[in-house]
C-alpha atoms as a PDB file:
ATOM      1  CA  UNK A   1       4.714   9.112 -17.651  1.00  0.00           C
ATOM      2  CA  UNK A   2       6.240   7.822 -14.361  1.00  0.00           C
ATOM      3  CA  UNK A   3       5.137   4.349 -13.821  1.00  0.00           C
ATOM      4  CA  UNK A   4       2.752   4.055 -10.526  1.00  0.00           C
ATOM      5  CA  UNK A   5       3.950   2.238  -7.090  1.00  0.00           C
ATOM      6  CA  UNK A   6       1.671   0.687  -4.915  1.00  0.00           C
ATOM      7  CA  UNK A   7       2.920  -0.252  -1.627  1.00  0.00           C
ATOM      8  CA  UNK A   8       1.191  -2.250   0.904  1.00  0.00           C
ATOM      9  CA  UNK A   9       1.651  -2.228   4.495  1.00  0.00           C
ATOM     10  CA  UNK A  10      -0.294  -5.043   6.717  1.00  0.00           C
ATOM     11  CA  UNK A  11      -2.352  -3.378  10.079  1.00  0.00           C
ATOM     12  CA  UNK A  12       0.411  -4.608  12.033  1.00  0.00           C
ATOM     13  CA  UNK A  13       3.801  -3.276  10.048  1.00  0.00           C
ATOM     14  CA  UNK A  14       1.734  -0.010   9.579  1.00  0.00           C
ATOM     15  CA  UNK A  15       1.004   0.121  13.330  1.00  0.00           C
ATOM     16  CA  UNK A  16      -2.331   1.095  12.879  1.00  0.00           C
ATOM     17  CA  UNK A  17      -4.106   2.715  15.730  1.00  0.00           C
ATOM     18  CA  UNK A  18      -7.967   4.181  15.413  1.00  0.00           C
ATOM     19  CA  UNK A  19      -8.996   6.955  16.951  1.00  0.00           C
ATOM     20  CA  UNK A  20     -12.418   8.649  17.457  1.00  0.00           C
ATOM     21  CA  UNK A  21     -13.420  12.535  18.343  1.00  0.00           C
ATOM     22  CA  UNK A  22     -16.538  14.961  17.908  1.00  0.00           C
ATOM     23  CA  UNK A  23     -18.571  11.948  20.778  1.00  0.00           C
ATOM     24  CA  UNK A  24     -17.265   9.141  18.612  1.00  0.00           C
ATOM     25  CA  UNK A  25     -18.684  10.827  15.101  1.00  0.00           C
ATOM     26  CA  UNK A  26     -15.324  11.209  13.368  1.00  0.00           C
ATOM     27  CA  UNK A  27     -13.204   7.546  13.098  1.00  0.00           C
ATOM     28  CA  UNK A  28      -9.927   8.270  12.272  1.00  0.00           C
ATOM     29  CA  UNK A  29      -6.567   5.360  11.363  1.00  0.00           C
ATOM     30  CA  UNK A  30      -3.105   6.896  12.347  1.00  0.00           C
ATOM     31  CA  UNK A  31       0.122   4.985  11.485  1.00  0.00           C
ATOM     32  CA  UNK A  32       2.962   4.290   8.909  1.00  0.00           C
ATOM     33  CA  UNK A  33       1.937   4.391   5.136  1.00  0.00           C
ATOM     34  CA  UNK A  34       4.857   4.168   3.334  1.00  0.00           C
ATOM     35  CA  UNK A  35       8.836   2.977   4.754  1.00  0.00           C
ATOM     36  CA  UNK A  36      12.027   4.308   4.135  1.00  0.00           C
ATOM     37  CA  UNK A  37      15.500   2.804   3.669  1.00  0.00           C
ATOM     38  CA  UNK A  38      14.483  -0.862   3.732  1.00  0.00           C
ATOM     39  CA  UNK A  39      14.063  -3.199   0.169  1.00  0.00           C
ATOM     40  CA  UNK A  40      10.335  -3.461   0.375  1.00  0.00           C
ATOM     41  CA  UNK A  41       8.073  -6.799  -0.299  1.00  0.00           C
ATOM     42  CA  UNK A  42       8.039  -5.336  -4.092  1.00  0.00           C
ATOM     43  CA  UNK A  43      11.890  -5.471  -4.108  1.00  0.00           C
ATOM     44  CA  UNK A  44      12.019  -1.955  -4.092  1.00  0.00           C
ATOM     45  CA  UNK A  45      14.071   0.834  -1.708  1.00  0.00           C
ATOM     46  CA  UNK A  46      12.983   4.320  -0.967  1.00  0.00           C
ATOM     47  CA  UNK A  47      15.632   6.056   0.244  1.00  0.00           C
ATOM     48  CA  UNK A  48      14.264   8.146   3.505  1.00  0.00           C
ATOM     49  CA  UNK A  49      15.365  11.637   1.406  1.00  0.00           C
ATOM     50  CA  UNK A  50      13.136  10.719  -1.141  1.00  0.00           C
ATOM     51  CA  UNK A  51      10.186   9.477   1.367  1.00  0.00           C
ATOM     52  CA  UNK A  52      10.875  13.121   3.178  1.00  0.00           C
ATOM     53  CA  UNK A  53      10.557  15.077   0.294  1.00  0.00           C
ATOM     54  CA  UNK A  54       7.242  13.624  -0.654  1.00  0.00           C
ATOM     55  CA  UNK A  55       5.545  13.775   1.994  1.00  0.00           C
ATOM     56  CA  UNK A  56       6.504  17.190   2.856  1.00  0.00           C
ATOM     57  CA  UNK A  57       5.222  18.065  -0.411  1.00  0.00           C
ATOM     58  CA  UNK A  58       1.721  16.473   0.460  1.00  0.00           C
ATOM     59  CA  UNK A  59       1.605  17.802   3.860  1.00  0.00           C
ATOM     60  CA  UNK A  60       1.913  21.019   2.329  1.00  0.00           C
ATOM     61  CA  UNK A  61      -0.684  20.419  -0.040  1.00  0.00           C
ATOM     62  CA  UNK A  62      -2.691  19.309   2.531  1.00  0.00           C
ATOM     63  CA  UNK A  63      -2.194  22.513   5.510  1.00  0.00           C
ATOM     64  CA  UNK A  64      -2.956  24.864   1.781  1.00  0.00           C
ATOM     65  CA  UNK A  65      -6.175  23.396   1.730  1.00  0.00           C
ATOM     66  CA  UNK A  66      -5.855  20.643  -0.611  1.00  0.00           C
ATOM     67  CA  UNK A  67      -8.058  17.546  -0.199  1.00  0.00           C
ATOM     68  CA  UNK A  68      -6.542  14.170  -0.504  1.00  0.00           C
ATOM     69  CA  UNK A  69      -8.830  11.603  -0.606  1.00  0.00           C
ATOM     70  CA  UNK A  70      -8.113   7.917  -0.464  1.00  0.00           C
ATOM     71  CA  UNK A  71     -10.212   5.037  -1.563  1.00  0.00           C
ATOM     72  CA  UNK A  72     -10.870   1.513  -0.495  1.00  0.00           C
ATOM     73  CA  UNK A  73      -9.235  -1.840  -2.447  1.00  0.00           C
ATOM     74  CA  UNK A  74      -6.442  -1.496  -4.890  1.00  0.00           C
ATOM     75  CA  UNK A  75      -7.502   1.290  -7.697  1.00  0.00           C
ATOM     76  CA  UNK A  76      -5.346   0.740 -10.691  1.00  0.00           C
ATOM     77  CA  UNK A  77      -4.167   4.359 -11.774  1.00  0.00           C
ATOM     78  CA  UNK A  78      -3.134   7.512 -10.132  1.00  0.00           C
ATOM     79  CA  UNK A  79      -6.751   9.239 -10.476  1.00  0.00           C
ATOM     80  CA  UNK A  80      -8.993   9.147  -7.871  1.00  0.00           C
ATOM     81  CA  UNK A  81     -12.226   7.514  -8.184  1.00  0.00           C
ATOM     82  CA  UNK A  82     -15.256   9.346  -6.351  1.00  0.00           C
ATOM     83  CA  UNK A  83     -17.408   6.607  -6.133  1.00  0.00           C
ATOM     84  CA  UNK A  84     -14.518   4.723  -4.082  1.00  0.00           C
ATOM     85  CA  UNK A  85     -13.593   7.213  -2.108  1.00  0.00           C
ATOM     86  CA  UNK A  86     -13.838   6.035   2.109  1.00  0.00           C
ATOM     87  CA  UNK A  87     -11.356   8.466   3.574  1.00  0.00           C
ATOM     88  CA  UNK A  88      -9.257  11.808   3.253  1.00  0.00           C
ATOM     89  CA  UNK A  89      -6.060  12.828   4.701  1.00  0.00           C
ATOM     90  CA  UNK A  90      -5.998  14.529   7.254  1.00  0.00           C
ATOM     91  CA  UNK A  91      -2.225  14.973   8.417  1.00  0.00           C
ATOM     92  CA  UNK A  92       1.375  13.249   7.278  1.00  0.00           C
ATOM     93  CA  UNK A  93       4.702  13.227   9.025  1.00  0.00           C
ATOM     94  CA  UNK A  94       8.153  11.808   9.460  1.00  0.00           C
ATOM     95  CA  UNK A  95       8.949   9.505  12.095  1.00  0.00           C
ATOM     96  CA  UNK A  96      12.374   8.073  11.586  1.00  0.00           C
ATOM     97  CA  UNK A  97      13.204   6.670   8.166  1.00  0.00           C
ATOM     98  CA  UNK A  98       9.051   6.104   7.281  1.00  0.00           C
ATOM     99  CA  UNK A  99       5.674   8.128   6.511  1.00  0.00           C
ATOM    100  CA  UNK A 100       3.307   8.552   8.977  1.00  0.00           C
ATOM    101  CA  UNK A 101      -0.494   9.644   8.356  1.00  0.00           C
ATOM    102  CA  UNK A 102      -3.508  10.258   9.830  1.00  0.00           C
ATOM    103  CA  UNK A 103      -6.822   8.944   7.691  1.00  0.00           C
ATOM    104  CA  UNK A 104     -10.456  10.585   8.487  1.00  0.00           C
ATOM    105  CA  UNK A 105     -13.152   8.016   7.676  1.00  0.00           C
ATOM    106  CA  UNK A 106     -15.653   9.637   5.793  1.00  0.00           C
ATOM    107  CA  UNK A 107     -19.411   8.722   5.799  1.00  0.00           C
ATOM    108  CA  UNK A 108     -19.458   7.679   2.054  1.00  0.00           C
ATOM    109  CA  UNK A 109     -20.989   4.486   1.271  1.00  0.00           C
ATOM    110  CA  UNK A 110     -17.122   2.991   1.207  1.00  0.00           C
ATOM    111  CA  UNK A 111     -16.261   4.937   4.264  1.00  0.00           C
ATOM    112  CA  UNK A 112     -19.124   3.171   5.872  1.00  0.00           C
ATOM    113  CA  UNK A 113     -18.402  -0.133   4.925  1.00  0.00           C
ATOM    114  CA  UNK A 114     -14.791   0.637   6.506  1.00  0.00           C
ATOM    115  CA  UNK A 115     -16.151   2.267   9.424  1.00  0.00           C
ATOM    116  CA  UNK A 116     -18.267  -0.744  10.268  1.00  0.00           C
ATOM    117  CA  UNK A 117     -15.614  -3.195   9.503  1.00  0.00           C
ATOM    118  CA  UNK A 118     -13.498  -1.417  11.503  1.00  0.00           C
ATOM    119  CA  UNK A 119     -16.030  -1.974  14.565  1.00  0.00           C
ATOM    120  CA  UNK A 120     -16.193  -4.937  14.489  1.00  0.00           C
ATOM    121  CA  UNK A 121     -12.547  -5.905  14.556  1.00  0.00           C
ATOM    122  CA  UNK A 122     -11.758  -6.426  11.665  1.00  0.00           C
ATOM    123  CA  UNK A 123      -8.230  -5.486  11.157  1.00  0.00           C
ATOM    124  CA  UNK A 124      -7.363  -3.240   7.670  1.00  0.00           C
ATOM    125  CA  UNK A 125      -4.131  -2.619   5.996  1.00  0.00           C
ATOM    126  CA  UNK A 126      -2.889   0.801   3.937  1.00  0.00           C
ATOM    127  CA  UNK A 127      -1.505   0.715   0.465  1.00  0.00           C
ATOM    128  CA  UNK A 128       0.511   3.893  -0.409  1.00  0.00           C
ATOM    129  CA  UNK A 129      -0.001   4.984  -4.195  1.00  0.00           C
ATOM    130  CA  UNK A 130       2.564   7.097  -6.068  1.00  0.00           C
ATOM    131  CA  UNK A 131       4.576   7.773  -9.134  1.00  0.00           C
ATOM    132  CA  UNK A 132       8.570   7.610  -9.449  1.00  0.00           C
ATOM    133  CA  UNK A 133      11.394   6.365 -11.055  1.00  0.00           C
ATOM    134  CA  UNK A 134      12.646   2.425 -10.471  1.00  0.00           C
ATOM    135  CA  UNK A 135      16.540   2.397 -11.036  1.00  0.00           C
ATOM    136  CA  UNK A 136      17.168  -0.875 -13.215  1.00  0.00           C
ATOM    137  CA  UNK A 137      20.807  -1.626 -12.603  1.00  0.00           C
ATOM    138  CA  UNK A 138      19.093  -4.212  -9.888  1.00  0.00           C
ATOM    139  CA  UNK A 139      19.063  -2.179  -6.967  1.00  0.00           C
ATOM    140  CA  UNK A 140      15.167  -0.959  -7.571  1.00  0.00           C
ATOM    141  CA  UNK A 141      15.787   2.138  -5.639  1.00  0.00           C
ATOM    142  CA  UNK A 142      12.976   4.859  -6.216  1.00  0.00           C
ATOM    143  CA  UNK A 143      13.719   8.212  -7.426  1.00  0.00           C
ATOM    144  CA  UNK A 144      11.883  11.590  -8.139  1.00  0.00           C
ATOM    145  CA  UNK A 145       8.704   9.915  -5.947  1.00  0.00           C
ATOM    146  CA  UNK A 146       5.131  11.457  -4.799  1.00  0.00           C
ATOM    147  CA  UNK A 147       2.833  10.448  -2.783  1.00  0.00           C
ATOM    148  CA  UNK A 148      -0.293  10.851  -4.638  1.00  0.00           C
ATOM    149  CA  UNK A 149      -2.646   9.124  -1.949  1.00  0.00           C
ATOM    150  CA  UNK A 150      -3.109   6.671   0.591  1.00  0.00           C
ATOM    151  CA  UNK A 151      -5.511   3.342   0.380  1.00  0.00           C
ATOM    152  CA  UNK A 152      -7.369   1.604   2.591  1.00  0.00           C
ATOM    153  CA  UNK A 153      -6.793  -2.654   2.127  1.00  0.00           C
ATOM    154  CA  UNK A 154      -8.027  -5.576   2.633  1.00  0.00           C
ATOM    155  CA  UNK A 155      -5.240  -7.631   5.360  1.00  0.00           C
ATOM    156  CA  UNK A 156      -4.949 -10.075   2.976  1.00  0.00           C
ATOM    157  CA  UNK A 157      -3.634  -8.216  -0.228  1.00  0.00           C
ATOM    158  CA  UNK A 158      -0.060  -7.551   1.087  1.00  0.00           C
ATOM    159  CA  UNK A 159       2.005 -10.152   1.160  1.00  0.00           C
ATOM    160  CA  UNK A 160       2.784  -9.607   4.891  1.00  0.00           C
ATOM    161  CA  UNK A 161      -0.491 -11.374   5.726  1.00  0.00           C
ATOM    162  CA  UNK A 162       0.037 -14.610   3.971  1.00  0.00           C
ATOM    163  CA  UNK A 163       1.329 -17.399   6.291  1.00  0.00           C
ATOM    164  CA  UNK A 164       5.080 -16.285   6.915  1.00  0.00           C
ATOM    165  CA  UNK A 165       7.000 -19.685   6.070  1.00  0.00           C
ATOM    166  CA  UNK A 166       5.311 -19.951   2.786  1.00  0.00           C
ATOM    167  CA  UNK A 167       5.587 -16.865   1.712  1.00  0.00           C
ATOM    168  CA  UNK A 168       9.418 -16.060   2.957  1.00  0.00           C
ATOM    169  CA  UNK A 169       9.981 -19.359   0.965  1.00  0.00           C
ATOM    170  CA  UNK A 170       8.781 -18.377  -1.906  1.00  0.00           C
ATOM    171  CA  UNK A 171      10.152 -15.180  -2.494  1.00  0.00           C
ATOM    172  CA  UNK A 172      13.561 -16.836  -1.514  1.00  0.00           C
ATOM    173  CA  UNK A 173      13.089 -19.685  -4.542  1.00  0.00           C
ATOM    174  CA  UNK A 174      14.274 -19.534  -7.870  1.00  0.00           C
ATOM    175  CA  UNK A 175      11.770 -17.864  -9.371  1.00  0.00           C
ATOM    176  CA  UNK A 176       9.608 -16.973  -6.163  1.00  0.00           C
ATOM    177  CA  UNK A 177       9.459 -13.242  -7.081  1.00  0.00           C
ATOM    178  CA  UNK A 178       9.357 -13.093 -10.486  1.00  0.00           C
ATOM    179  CA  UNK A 179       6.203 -15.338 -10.352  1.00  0.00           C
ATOM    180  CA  UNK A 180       4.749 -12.861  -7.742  1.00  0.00           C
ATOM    181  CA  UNK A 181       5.361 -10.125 -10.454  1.00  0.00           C
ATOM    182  CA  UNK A 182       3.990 -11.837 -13.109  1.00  0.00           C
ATOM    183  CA  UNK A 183       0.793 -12.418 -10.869  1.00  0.00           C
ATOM    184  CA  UNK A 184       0.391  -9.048 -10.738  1.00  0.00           C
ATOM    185  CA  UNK A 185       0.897  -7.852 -14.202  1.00  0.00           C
ATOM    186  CA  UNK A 186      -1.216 -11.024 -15.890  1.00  0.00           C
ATOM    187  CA  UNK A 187      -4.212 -10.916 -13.376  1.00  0.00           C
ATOM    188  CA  UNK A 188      -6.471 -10.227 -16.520  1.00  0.00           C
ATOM    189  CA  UNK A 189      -4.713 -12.681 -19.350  1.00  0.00           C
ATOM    190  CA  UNK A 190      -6.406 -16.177 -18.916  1.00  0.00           C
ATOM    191  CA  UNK A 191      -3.343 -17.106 -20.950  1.00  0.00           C
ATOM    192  CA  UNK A 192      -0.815 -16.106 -18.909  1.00  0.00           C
ATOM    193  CA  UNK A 193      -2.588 -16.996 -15.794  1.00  0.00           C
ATOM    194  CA  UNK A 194      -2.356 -20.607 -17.357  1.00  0.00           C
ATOM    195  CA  UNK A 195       1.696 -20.406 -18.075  1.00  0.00           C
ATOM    196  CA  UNK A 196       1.570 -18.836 -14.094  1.00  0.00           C
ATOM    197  CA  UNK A 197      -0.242 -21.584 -12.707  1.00  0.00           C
ATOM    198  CA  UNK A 198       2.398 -23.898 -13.589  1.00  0.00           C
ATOM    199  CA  UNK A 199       4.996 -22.125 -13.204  1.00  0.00           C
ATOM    200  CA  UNK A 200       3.813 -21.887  -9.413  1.00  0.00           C
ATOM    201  CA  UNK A 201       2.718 -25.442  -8.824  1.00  0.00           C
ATOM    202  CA  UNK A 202       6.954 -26.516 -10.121  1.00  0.00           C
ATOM    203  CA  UNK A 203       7.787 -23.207  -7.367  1.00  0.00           C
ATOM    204  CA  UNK A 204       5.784 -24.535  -4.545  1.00  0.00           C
ATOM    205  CA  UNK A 205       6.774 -28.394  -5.115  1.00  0.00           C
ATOM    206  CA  UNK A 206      10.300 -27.743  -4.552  1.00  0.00           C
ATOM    207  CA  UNK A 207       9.264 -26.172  -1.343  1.00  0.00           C
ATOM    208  CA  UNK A 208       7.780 -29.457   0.158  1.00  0.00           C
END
């Protein structure tokens, strides 16, 4: 099985705009979920062939009748969970070298809560979720990718929202990403969260 890719996208790299029809019943978020041709926070590079194929393939799921829903936080497979569900997908294009869509909030109890966070200014990132191939001769270009959905996230899960010095520094130091990986893949091992904590502290004192 292709492994999954999660990509996240701030609300201001995805250029999020919100819309509203039907007297203001239907909320909708329109902007880029997933970019092309550029090495990615995650080190990786979708070439924009591979982003066009995919998401011609789930607009044309989509105009066939297909419903792609989309849920809220970072699920953890490629299923989708009903009880998370906050939004379905209503449109996607290609602008450029990235992947434009166009989210319908839905009035589930997690559309709600994104509805009314939404209201009230609070500002919401995407987080594309797919399968594909990672090339490992250190170039981390993605090949053979779809789009299986689009998520809704919180601004502070992609790494675009931490403070910028900090975080550019990090990923620059020996070290930086692979302790951002391993963050990721130990979140559950007290263990390895131990070895990790360390391992950061030695990271982020060389940065002072």
């Amino acid at each position: 099985m292709r492994p999954l890719l999660q990509e996240n996208l701030t609300f201001d790299q995805a250029g999020l705009v919100m819309e509203s029809a039907n007297d203001g019943k239907d909320l909708y978020m329109k902007g880029i979920c997933i970019q092309g041709g550029v090495r990615n926070a995650n080190q990786r590079v979708y070439p924009v062939n591979e982003i066009g194929r995919a998401v011609k393939t789930l607009n044309d799921q989509i105009q066939g009748g297909y419903s792609v829903l989309g849920e809220v936080d970072h699920p953890e497979g490629l299923n989708i969970n009903l009880d998370r569900v906050s939004h379905m997908i209503n449109e996607c294009w290609m602008d450029g070298a990235n992947g434009y869509g166009k989210l319908k909030i839905l009035p589930t109890p997690m559309g709600q809560l994104v509805s009314t966070m939404i209201q009230n200014g609070v500002k919401l990132g995407v987080s594309s979720r797919g399968s594909g191939n990672v090339s490992e001769d250190g170039g981390n270009e993605v090949s053979d990718f779809e789009i299986i959905t689009v998520d809704v996230v919180a601004q502070p899960s992609a790494p675009g929202a931490y403070p910028t010095p900090i975080y550019e520094h990090l990923m620059n130091a020996r070290g930086g990403y692979k302790a951002y990986e391993l963050a990721q893949a130990t979140k559950h091992d007290t263990k390895a969260q131990k070895y990790l904590k360390e391992s950061l502290i030695n990271i982020i004192s060389r940065l002072q």
